[in-house]
ModelCIF file with pLDDT and N, C-alpha, C, O atoms, coordinates in Angstrom:
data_MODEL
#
_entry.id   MODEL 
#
_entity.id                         1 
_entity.type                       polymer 
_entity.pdbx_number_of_molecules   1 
#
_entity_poly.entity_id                      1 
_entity_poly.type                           'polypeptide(L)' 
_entity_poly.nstd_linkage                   no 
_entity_poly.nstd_monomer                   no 
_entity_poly.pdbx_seq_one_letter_code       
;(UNK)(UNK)(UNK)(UNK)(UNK)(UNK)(UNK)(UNK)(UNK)(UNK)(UNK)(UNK)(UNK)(UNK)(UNK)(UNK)
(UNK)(UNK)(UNK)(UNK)(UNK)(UNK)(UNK)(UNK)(UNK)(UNK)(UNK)(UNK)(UNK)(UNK)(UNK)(UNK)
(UNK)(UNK)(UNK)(UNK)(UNK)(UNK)(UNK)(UNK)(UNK)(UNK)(UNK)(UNK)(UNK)(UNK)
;
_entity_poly.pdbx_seq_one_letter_code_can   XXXXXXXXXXXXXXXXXXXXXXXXXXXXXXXXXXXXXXXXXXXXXX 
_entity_poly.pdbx_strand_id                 A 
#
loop_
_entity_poly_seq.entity_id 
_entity_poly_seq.num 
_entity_poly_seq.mon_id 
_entity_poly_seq.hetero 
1 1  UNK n 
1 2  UNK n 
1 3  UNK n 
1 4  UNK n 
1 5  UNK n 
1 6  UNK n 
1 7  UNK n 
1 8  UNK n 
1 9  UNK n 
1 10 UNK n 
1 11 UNK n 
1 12 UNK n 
1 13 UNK n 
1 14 UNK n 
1 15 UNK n 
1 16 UNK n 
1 17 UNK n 
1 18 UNK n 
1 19 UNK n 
1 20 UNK n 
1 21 UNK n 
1 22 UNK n 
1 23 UNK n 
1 24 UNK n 
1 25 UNK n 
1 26 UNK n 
1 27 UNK n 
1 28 UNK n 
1 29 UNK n 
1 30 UNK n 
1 31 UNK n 
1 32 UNK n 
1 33 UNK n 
1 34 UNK n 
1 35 UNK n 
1 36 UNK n 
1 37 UNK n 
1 38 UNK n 
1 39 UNK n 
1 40 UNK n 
1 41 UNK n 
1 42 UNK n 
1 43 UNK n 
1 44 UNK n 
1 45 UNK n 
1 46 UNK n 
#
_struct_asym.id          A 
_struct_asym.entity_id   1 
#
loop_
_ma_qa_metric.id 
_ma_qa_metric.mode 
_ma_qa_metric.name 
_ma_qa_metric.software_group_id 
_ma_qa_metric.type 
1 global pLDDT . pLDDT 
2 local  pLDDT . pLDDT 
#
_ma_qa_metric_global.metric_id      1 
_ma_qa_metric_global.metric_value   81.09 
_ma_qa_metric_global.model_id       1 
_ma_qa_metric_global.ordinal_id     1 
#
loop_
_ma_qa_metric_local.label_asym_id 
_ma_qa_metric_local.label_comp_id 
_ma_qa_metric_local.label_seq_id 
_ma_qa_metric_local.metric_id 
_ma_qa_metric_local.metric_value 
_ma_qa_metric_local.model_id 
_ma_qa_metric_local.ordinal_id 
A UNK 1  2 96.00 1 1  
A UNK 2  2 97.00 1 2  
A UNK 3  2 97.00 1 3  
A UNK 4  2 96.00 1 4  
A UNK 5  2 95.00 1 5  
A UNK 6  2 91.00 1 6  
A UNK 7  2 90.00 1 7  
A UNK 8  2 93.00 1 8  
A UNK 9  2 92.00 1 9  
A UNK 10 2 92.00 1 10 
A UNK 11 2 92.00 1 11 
A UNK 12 2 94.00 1 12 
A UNK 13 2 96.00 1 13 
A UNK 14 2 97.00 1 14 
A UNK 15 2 97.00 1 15 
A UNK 16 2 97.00 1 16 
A UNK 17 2 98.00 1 17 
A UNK 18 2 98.00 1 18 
A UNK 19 2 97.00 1 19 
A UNK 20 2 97.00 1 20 
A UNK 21 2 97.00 1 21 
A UNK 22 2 95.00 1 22 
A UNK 23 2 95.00 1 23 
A UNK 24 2 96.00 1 24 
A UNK 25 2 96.00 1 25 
A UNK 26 2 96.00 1 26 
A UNK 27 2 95.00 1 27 
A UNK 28 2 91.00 1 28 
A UNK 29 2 86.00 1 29 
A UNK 30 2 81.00 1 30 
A UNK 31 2 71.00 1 31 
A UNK 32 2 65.00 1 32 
A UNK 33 2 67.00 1 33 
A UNK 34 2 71.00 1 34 
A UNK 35 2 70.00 1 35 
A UNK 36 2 65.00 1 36 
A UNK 37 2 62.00 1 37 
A UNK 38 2 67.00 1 38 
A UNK 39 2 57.00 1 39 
A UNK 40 2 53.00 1 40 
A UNK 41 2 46.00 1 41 
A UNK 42 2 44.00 1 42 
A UNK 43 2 42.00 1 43 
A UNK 44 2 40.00 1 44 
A UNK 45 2 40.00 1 45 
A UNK 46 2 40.00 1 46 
#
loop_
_atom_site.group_PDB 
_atom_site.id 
_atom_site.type_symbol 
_atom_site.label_atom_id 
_atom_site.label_alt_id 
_atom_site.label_comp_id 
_atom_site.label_asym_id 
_atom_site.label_entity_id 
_atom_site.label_seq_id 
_atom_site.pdbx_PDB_ins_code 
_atom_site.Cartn_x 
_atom_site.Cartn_y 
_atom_site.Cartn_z 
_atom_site.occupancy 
_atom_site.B_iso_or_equiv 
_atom_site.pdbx_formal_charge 
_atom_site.auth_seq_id 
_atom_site.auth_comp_id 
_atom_site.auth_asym_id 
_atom_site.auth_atom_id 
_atom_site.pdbx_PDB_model_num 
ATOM 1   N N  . UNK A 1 1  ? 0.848   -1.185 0.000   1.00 96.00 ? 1  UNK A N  1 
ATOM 2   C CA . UNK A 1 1  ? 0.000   0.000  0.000   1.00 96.00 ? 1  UNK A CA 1 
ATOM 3   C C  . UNK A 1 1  ? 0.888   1.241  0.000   1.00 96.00 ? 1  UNK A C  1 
ATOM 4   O O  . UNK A 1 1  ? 1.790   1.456  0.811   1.00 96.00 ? 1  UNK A O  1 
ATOM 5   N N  . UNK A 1 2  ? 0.561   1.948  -0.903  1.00 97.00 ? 2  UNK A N  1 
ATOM 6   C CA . UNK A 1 2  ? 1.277   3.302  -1.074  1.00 97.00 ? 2  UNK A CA 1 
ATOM 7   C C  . UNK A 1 2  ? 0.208   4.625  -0.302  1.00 97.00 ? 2  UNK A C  1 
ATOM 8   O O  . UNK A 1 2  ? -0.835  4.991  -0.845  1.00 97.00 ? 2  UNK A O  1 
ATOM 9   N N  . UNK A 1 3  ? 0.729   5.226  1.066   1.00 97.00 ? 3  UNK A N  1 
ATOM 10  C CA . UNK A 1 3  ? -0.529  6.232  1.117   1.00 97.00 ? 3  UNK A CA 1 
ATOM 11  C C  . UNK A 1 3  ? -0.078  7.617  0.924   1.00 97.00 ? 3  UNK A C  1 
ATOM 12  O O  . UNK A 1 3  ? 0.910   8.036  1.526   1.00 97.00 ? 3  UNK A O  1 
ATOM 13  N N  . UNK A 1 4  ? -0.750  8.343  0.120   1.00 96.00 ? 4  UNK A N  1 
ATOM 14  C CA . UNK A 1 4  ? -0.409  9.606  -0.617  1.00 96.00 ? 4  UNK A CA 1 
ATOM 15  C C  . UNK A 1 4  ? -1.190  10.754 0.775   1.00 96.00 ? 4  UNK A C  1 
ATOM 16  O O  . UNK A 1 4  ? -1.851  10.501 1.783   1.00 96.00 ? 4  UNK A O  1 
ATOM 17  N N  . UNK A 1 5  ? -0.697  11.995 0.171   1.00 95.00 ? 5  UNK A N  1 
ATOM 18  C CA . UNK A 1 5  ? -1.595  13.262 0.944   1.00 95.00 ? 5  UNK A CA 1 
ATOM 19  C C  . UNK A 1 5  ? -2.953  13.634 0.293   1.00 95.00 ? 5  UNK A C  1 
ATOM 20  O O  . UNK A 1 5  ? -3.603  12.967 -0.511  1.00 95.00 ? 5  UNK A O  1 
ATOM 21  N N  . UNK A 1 6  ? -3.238  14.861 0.828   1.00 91.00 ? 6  UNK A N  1 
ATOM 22  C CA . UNK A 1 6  ? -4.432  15.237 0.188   1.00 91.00 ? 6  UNK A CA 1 
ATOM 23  C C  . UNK A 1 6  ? -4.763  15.771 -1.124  1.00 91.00 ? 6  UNK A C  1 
ATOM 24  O O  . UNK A 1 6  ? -5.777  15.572 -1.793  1.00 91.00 ? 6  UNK A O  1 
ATOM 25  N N  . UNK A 1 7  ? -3.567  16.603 -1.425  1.00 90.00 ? 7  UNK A N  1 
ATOM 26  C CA . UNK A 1 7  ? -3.169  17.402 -2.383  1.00 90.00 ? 7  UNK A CA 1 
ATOM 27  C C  . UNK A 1 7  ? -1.441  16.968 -2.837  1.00 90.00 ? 7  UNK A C  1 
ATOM 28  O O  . UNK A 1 7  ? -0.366  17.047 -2.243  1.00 90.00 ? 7  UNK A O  1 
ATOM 29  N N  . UNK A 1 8  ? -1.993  16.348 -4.596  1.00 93.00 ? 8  UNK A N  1 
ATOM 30  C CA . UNK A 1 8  ? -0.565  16.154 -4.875  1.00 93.00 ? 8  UNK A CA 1 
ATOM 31  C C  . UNK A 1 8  ? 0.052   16.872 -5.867  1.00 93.00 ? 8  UNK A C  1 
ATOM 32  O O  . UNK A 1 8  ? -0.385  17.532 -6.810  1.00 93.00 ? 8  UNK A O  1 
ATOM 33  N N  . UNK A 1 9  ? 1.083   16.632 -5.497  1.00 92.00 ? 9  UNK A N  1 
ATOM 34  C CA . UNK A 1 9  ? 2.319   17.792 -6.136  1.00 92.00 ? 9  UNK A CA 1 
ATOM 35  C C  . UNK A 1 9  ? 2.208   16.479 -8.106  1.00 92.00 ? 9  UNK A C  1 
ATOM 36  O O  . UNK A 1 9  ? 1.903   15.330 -8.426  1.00 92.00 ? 9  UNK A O  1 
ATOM 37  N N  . UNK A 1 10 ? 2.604   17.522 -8.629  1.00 92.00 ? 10 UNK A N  1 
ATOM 38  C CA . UNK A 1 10 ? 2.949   16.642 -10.326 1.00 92.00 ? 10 UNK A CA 1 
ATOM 39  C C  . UNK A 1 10 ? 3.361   15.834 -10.112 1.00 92.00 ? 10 UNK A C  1 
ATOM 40  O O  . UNK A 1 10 ? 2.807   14.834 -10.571 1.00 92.00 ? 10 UNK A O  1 
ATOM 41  N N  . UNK A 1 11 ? 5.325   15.514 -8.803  1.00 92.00 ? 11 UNK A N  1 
ATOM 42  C CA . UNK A 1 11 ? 6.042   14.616 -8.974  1.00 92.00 ? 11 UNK A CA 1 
ATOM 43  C C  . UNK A 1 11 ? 4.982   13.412 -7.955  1.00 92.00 ? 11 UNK A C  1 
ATOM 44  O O  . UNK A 1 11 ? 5.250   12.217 -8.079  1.00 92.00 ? 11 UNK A O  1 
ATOM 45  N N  . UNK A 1 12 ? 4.119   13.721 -7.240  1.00 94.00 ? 12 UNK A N  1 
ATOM 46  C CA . UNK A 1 12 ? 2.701   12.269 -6.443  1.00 94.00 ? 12 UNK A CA 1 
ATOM 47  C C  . UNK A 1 12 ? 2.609   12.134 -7.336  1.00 94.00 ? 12 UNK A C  1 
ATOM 48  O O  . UNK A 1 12 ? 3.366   11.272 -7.783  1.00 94.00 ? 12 UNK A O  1 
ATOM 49  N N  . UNK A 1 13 ? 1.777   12.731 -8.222  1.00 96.00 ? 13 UNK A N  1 
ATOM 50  C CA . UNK A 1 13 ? 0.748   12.038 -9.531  1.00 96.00 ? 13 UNK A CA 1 
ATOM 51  C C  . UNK A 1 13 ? 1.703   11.229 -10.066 1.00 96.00 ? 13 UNK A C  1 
ATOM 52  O O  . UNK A 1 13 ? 1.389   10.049 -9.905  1.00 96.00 ? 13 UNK A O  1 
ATOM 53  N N  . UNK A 1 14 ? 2.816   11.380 -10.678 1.00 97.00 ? 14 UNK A N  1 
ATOM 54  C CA . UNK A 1 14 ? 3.533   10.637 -11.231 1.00 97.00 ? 14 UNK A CA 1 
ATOM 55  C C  . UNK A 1 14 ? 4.082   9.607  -10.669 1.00 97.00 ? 14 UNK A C  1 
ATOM 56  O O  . UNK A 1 14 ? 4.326   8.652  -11.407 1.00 97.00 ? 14 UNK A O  1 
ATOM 57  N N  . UNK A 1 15 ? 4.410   9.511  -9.300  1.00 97.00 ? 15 UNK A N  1 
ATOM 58  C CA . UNK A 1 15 ? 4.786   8.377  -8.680  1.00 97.00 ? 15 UNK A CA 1 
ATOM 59  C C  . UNK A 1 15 ? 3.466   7.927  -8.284  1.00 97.00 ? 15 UNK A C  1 
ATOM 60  O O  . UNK A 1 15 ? 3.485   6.821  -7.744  1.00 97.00 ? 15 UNK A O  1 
ATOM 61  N N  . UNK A 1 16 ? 2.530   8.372  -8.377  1.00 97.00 ? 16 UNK A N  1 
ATOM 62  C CA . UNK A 1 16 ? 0.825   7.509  -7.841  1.00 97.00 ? 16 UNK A CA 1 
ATOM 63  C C  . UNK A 1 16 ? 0.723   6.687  -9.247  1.00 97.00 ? 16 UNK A C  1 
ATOM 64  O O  . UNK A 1 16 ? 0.127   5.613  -9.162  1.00 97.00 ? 16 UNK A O  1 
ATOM 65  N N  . UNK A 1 17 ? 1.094   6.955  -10.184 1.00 98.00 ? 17 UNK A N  1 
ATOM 66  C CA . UNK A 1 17 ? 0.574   6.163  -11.615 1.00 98.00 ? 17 UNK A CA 1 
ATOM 67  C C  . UNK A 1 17 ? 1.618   4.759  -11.691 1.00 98.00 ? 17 UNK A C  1 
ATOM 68  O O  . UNK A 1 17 ? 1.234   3.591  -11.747 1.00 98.00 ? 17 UNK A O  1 
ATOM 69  N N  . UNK A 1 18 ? 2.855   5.185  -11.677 1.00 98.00 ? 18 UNK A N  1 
ATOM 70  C CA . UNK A 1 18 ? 4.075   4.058  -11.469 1.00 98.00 ? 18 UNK A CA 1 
ATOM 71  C C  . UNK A 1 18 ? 3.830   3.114  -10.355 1.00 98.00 ? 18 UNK A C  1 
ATOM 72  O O  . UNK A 1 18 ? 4.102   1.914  -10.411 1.00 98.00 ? 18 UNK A O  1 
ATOM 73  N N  . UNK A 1 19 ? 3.385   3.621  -9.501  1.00 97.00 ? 19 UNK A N  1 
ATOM 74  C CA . UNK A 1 19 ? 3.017   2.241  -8.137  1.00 97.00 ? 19 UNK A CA 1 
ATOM 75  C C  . UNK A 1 19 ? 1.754   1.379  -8.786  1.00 97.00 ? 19 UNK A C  1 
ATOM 76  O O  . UNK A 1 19 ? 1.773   0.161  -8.967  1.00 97.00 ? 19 UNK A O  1 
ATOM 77  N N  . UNK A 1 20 ? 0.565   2.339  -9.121  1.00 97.00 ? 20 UNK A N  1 
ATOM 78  C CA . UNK A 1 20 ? -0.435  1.646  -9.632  1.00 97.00 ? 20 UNK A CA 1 
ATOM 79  C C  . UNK A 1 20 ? 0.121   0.617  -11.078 1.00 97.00 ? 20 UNK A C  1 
ATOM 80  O O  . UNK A 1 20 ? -0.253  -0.513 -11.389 1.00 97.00 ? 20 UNK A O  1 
ATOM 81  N N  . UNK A 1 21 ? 1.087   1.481  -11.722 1.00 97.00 ? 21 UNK A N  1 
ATOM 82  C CA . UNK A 1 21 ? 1.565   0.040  -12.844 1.00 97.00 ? 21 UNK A CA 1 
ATOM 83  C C  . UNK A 1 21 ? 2.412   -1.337 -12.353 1.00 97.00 ? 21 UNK A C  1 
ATOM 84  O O  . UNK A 1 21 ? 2.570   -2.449 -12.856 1.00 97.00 ? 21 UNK A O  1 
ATOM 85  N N  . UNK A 1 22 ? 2.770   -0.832 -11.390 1.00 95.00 ? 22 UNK A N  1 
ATOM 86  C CA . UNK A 1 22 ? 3.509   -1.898 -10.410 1.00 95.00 ? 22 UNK A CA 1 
ATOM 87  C C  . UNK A 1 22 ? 2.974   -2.464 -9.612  1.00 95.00 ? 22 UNK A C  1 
ATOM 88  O O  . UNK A 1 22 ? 3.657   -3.126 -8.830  1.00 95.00 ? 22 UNK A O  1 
ATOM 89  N N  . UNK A 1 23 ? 1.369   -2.438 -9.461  1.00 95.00 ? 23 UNK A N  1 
ATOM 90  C CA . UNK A 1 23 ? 0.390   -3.699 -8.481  1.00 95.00 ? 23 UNK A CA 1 
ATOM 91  C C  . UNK A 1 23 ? 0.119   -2.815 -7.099  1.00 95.00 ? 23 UNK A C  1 
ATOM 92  O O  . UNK A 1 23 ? -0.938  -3.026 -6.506  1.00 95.00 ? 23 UNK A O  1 
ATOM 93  N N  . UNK A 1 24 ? 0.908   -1.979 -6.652  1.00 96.00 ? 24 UNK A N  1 
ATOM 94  C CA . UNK A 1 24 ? 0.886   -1.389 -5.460  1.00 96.00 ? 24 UNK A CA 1 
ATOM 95  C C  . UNK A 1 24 ? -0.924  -0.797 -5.200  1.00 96.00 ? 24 UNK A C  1 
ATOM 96  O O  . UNK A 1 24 ? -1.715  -0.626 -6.128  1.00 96.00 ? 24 UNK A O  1 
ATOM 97  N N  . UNK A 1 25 ? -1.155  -0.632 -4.113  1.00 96.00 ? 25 UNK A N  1 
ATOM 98  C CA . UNK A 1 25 ? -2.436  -0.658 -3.937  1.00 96.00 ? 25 UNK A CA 1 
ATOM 99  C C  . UNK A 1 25 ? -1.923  1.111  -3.038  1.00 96.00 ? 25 UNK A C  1 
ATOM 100 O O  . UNK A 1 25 ? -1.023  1.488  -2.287  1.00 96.00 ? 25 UNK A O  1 
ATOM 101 N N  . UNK A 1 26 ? -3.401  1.856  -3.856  1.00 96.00 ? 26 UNK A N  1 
ATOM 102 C CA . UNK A 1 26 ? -3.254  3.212  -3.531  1.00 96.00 ? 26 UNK A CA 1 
ATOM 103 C C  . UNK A 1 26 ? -4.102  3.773  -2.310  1.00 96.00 ? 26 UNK A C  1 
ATOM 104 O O  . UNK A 1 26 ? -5.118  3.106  -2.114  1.00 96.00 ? 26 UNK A O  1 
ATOM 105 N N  . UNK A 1 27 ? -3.927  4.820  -1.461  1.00 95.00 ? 27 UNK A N  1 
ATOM 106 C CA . UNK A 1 27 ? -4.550  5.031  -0.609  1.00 95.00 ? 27 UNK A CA 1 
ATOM 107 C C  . UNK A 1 27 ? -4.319  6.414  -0.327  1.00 95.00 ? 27 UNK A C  1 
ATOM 108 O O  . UNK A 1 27 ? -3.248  6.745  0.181   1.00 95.00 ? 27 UNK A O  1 
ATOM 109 N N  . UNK A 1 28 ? -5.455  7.506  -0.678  1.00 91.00 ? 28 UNK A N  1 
ATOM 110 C CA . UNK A 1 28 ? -4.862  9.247  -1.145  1.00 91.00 ? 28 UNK A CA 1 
ATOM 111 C C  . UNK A 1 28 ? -6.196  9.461  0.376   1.00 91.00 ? 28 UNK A C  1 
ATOM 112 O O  . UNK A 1 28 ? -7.380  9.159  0.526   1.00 91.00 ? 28 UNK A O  1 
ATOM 113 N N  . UNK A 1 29 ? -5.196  10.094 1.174   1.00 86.00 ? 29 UNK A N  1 
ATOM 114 C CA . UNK A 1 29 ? -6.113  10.272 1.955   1.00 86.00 ? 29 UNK A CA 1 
ATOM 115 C C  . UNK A 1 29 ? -6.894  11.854 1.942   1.00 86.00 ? 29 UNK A C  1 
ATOM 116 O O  . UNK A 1 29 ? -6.279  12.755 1.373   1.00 86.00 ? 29 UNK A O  1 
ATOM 117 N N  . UNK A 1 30 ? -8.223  12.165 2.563   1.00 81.00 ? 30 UNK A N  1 
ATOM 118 C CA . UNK A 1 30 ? -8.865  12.997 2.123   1.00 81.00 ? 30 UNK A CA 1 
ATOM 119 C C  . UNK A 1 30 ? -9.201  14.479 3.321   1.00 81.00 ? 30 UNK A C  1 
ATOM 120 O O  . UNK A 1 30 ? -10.142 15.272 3.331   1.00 81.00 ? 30 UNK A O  1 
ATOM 121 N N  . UNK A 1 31 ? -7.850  14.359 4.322   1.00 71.00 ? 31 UNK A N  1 
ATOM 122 C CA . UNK A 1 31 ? -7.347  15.009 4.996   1.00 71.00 ? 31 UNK A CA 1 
ATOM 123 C C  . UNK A 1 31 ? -6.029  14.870 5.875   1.00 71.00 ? 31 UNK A C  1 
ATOM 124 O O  . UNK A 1 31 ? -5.564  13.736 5.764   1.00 71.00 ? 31 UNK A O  1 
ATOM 125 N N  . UNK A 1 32 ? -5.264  15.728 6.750   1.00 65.00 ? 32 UNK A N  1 
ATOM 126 C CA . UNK A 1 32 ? -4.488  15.287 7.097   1.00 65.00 ? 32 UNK A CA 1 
ATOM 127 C C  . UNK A 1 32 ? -4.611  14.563 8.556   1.00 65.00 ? 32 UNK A C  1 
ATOM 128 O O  . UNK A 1 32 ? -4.425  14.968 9.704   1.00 65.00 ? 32 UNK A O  1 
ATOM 129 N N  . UNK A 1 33 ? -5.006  13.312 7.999   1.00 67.00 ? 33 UNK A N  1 
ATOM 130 C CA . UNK A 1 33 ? -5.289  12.165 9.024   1.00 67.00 ? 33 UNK A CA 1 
ATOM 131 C C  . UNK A 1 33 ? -4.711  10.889 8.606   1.00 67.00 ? 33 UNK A C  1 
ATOM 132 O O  . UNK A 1 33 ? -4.105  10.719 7.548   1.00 67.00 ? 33 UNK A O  1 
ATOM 133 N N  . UNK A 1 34 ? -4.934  10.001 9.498   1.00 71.00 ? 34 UNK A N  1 
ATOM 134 C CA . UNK A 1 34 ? -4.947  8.612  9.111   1.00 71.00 ? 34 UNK A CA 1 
ATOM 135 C C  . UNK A 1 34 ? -6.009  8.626  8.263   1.00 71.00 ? 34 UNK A C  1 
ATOM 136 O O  . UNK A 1 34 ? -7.013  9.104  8.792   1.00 71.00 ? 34 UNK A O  1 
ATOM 137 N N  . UNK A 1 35 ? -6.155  8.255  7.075   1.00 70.00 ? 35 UNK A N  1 
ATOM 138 C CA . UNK A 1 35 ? -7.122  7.777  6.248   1.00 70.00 ? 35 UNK A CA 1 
ATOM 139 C C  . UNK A 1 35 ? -8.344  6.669  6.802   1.00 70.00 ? 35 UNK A C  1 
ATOM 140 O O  . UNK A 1 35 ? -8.166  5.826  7.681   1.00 70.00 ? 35 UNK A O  1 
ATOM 141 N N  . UNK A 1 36 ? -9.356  6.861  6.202   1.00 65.00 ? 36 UNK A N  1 
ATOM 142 C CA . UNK A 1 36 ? -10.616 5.615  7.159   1.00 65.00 ? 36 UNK A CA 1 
ATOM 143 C C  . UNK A 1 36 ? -10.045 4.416  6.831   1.00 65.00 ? 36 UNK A C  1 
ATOM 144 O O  . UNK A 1 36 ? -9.480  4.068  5.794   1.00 65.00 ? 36 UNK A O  1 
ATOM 145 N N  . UNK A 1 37 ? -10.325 3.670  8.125   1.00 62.00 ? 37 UNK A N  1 
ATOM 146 C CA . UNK A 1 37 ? -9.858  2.285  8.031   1.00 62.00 ? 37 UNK A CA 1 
ATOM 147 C C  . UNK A 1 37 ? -8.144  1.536  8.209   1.00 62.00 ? 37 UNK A C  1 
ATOM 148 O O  . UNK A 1 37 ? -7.743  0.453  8.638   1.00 62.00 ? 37 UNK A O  1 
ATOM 149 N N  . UNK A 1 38 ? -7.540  2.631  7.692   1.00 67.00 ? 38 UNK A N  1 
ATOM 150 C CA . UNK A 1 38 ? -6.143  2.062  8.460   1.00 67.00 ? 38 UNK A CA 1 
ATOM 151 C C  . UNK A 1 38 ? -5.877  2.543  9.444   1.00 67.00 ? 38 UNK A C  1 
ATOM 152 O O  . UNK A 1 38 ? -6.055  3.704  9.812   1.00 67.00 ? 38 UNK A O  1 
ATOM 153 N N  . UNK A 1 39 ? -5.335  1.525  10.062  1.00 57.00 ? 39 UNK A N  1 
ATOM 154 C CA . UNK A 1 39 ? -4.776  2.272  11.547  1.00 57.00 ? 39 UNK A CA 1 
ATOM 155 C C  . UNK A 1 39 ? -5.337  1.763  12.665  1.00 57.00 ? 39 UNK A C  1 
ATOM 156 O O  . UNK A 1 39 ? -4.753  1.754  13.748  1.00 57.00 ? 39 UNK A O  1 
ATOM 157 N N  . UNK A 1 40 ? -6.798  1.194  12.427  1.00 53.00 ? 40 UNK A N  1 
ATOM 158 C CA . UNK A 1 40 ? -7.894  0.478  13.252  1.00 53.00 ? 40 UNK A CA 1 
ATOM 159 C C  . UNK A 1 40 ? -7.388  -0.530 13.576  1.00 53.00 ? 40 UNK A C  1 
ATOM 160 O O  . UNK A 1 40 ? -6.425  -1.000 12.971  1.00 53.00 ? 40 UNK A O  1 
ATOM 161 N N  . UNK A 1 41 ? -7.982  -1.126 14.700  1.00 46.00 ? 41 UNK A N  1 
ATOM 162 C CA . UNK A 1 41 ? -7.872  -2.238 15.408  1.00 46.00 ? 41 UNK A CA 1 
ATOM 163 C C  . UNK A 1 41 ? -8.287  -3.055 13.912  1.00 46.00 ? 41 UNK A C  1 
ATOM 164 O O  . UNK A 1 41 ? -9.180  -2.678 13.154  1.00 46.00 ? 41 UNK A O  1 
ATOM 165 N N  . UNK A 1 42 ? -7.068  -4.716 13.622  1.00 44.00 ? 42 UNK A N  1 
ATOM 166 C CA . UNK A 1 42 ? -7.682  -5.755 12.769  1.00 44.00 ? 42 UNK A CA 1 
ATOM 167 C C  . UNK A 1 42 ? -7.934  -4.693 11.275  1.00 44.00 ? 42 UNK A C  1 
ATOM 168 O O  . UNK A 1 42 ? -8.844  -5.116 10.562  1.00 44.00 ? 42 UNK A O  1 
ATOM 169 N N  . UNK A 1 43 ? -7.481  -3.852 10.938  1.00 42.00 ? 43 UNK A N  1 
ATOM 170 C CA . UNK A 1 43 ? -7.344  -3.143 9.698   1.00 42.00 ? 43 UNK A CA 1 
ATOM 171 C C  . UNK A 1 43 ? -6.497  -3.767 8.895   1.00 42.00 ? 43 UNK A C  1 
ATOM 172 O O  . UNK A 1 43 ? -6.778  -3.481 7.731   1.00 42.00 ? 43 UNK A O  1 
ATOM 173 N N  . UNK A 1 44 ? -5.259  -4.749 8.992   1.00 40.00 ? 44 UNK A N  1 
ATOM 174 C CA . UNK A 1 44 ? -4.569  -5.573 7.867   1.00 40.00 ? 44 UNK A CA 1 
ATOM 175 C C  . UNK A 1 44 ? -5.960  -6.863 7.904   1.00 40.00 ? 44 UNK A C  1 
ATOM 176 O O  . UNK A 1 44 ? -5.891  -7.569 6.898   1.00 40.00 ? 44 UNK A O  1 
ATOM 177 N N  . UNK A 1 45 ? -6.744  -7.124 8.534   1.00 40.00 ? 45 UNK A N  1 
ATOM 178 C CA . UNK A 1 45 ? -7.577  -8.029 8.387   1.00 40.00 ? 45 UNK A CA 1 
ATOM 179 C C  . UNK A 1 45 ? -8.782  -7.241 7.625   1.00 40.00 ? 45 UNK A C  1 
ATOM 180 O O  . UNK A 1 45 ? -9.726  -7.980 7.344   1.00 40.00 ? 45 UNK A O  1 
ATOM 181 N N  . UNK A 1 46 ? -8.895  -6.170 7.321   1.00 40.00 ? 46 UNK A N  1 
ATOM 182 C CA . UNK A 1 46 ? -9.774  -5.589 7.078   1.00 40.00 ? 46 UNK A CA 1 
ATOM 183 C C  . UNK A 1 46 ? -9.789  -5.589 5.491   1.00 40.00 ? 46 UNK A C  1 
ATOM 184 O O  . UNK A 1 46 ? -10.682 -5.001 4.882   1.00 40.00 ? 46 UNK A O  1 
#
């Protein structure tokens, strides 16, 4: 899992597209937080 910020710079976008061609699983969170769901109790089970 790759987790990005809220707001990305050209050189994110470009490394957000290269992970996604490389299988990596994306996660752009939608403030500056832990994103929903990671971080939780049983969240790699999740």
């Amino acid at each position: 899992i790759l987790v990005l910020p809220p707001r990305l710079t050209a050189s994110a976008r470009t490394l957000r597209a290269t992970a996604l061609r490389r299988g990596l699983r994306i996660v752009e969170a939608t403030a500056s937080a832990v994103p929903e769901g990671l971080g939780s109790p049983g969240w790699a089970e999740g």
